[in-house]
C-alpha atoms as a PDB file:
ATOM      1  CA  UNK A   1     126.070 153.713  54.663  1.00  0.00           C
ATOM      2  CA  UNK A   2     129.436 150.989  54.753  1.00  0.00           C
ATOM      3  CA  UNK A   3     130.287 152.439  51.551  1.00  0.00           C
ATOM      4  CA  UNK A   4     129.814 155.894  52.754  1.00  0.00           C
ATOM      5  CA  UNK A   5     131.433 155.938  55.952  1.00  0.00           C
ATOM      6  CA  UNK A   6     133.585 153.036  57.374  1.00  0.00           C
ATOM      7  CA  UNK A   7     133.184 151.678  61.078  1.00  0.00           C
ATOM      8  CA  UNK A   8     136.060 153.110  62.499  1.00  0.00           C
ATOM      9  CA  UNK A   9     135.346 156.361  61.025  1.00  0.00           C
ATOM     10  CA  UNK A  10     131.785 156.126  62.622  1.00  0.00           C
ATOM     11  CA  UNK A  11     133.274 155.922  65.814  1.00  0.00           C
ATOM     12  CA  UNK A  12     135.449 159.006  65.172  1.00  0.00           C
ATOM     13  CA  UNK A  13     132.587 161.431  64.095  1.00  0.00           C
ATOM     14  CA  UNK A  14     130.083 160.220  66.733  1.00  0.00           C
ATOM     15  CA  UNK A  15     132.527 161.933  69.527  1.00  0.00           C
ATOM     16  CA  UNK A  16     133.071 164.859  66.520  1.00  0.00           C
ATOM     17  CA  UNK A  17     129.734 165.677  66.541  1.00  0.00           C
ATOM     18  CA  UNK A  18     129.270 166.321  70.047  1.00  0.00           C
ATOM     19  CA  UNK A  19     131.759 168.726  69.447  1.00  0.00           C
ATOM     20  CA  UNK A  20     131.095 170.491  66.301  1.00  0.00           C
ATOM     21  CA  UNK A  21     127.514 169.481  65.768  1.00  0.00           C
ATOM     22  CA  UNK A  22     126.350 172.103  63.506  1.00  0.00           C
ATOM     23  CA  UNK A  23     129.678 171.920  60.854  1.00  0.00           C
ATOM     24  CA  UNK A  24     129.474 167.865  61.262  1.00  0.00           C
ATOM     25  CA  UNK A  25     125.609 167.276  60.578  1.00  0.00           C
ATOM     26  CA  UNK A  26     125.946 170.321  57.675  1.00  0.00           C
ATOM     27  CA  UNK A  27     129.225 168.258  55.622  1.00  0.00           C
ATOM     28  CA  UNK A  28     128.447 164.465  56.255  1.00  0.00           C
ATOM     29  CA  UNK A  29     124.835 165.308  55.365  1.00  0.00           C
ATOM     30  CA  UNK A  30     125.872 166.897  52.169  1.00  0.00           C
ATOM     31  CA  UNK A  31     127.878 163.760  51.483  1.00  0.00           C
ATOM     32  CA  UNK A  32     125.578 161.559  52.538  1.00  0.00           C
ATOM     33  CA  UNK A  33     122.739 162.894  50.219  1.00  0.00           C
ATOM     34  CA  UNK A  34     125.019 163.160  47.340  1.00  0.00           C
ATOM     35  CA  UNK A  35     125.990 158.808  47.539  1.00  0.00           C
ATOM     36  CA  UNK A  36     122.350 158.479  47.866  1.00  0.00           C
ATOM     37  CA  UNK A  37     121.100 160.424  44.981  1.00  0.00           C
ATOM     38  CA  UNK A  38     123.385 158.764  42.660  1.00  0.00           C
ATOM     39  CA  UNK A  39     122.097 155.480  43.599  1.00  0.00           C
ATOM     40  CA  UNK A  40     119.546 154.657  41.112  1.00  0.00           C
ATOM     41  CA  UNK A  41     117.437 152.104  43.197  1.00  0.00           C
ATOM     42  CA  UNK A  42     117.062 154.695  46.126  1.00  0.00           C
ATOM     43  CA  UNK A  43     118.159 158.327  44.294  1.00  0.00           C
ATOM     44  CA  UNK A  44     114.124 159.182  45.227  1.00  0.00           C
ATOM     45  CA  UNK A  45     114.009 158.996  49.301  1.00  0.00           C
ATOM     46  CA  UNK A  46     113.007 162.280  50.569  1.00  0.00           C
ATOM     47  CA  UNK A  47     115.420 163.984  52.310  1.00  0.00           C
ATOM     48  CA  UNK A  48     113.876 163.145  56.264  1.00  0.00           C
ATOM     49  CA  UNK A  49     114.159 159.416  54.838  1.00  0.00           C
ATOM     50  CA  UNK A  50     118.061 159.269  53.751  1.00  0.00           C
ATOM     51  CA  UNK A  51     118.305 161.748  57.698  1.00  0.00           C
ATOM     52  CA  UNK A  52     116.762 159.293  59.560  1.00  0.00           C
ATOM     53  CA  UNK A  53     118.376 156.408  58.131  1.00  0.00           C
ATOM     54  CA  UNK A  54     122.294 157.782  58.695  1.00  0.00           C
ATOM     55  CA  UNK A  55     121.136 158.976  61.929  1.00  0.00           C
ATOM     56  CA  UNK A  56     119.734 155.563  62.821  1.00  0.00           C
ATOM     57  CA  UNK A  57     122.849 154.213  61.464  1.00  0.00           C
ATOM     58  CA  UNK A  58     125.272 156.375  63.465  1.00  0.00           C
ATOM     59  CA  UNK A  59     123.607 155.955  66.749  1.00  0.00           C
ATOM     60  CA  UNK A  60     124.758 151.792  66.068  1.00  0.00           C
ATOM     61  CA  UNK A  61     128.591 152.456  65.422  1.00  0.00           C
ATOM     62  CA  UNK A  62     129.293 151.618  68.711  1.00  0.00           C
ATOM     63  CA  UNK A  63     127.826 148.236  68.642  1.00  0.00           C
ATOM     64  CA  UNK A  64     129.021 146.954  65.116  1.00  0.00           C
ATOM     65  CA  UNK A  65     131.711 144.825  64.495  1.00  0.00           C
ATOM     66  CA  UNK A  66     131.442 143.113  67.820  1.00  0.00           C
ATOM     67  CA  UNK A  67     131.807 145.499  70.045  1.00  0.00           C
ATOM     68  CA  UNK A  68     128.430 145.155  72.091  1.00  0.00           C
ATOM     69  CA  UNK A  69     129.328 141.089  72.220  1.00  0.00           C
ATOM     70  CA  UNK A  70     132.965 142.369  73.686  1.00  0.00           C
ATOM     71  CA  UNK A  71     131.605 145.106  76.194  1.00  0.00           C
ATOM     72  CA  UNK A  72     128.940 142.557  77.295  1.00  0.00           C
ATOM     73  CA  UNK A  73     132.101 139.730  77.842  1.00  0.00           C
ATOM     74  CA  UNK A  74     134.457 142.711  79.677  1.00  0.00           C
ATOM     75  CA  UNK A  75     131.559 143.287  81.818  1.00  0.00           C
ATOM     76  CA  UNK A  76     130.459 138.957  82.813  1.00  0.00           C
ATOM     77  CA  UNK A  77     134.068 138.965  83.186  1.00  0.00           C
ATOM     78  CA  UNK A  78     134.605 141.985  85.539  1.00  0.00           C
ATOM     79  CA  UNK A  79     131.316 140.484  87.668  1.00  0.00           C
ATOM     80  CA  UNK A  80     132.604 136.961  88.210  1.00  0.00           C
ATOM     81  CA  UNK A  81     135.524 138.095  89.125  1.00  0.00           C
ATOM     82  CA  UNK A  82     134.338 140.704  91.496  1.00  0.00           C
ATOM     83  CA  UNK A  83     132.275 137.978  93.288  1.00  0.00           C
ATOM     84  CA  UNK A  84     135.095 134.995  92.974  1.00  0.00           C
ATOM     85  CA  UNK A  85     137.143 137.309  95.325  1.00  0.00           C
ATOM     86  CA  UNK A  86     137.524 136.675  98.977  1.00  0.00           C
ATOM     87  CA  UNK A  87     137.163 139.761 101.699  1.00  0.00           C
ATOM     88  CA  UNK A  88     140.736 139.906 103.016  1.00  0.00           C
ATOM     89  CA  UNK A  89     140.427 140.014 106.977  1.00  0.00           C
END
């Protein structure tokens, strides 16, 4: 799927598709079978295989390329800090 659709690209039709589900799920799927079939090792998966696969893959864009390890930091961060502070009286 990296050579289909890049990460930040991922990110960009995850929000899309909330949108415009039907015209999103109807173009990246026709794109998405088309890089598949021309892949000799796999060109055979049935069509529910290659779907479950790029959905599989899509519902992890947000946690690629860091991102969980970052929003897991931002939130350690914000919950020592939270608890360092003193109540002003």
């Amino acid at each position: 799927m990296t050579s289909v659709v890049s990460h930040p690209l991922a990110l960009q039709l995850i929000g899309w598709a909330k949108e415009k589900k039907q015209a999103f799920r109807l173009c990246l799927k026709e794109v998405i079978f088309k890089a598949v079939r021309r892949n000799p090792e796999i060109h055979k998966a049935t069509d529910n295989d290659i779907e479950k696969c790029a959905k599989d893959w899509l519902r992890g864009a947000s946690d690629r390329n860091g991102a969980r390890k970052l929003r897991y930091m931002r939130a350690a961060a914000a919950a020592s800090s939270s608890t360092t502070e003193m109540p002003e009286e």
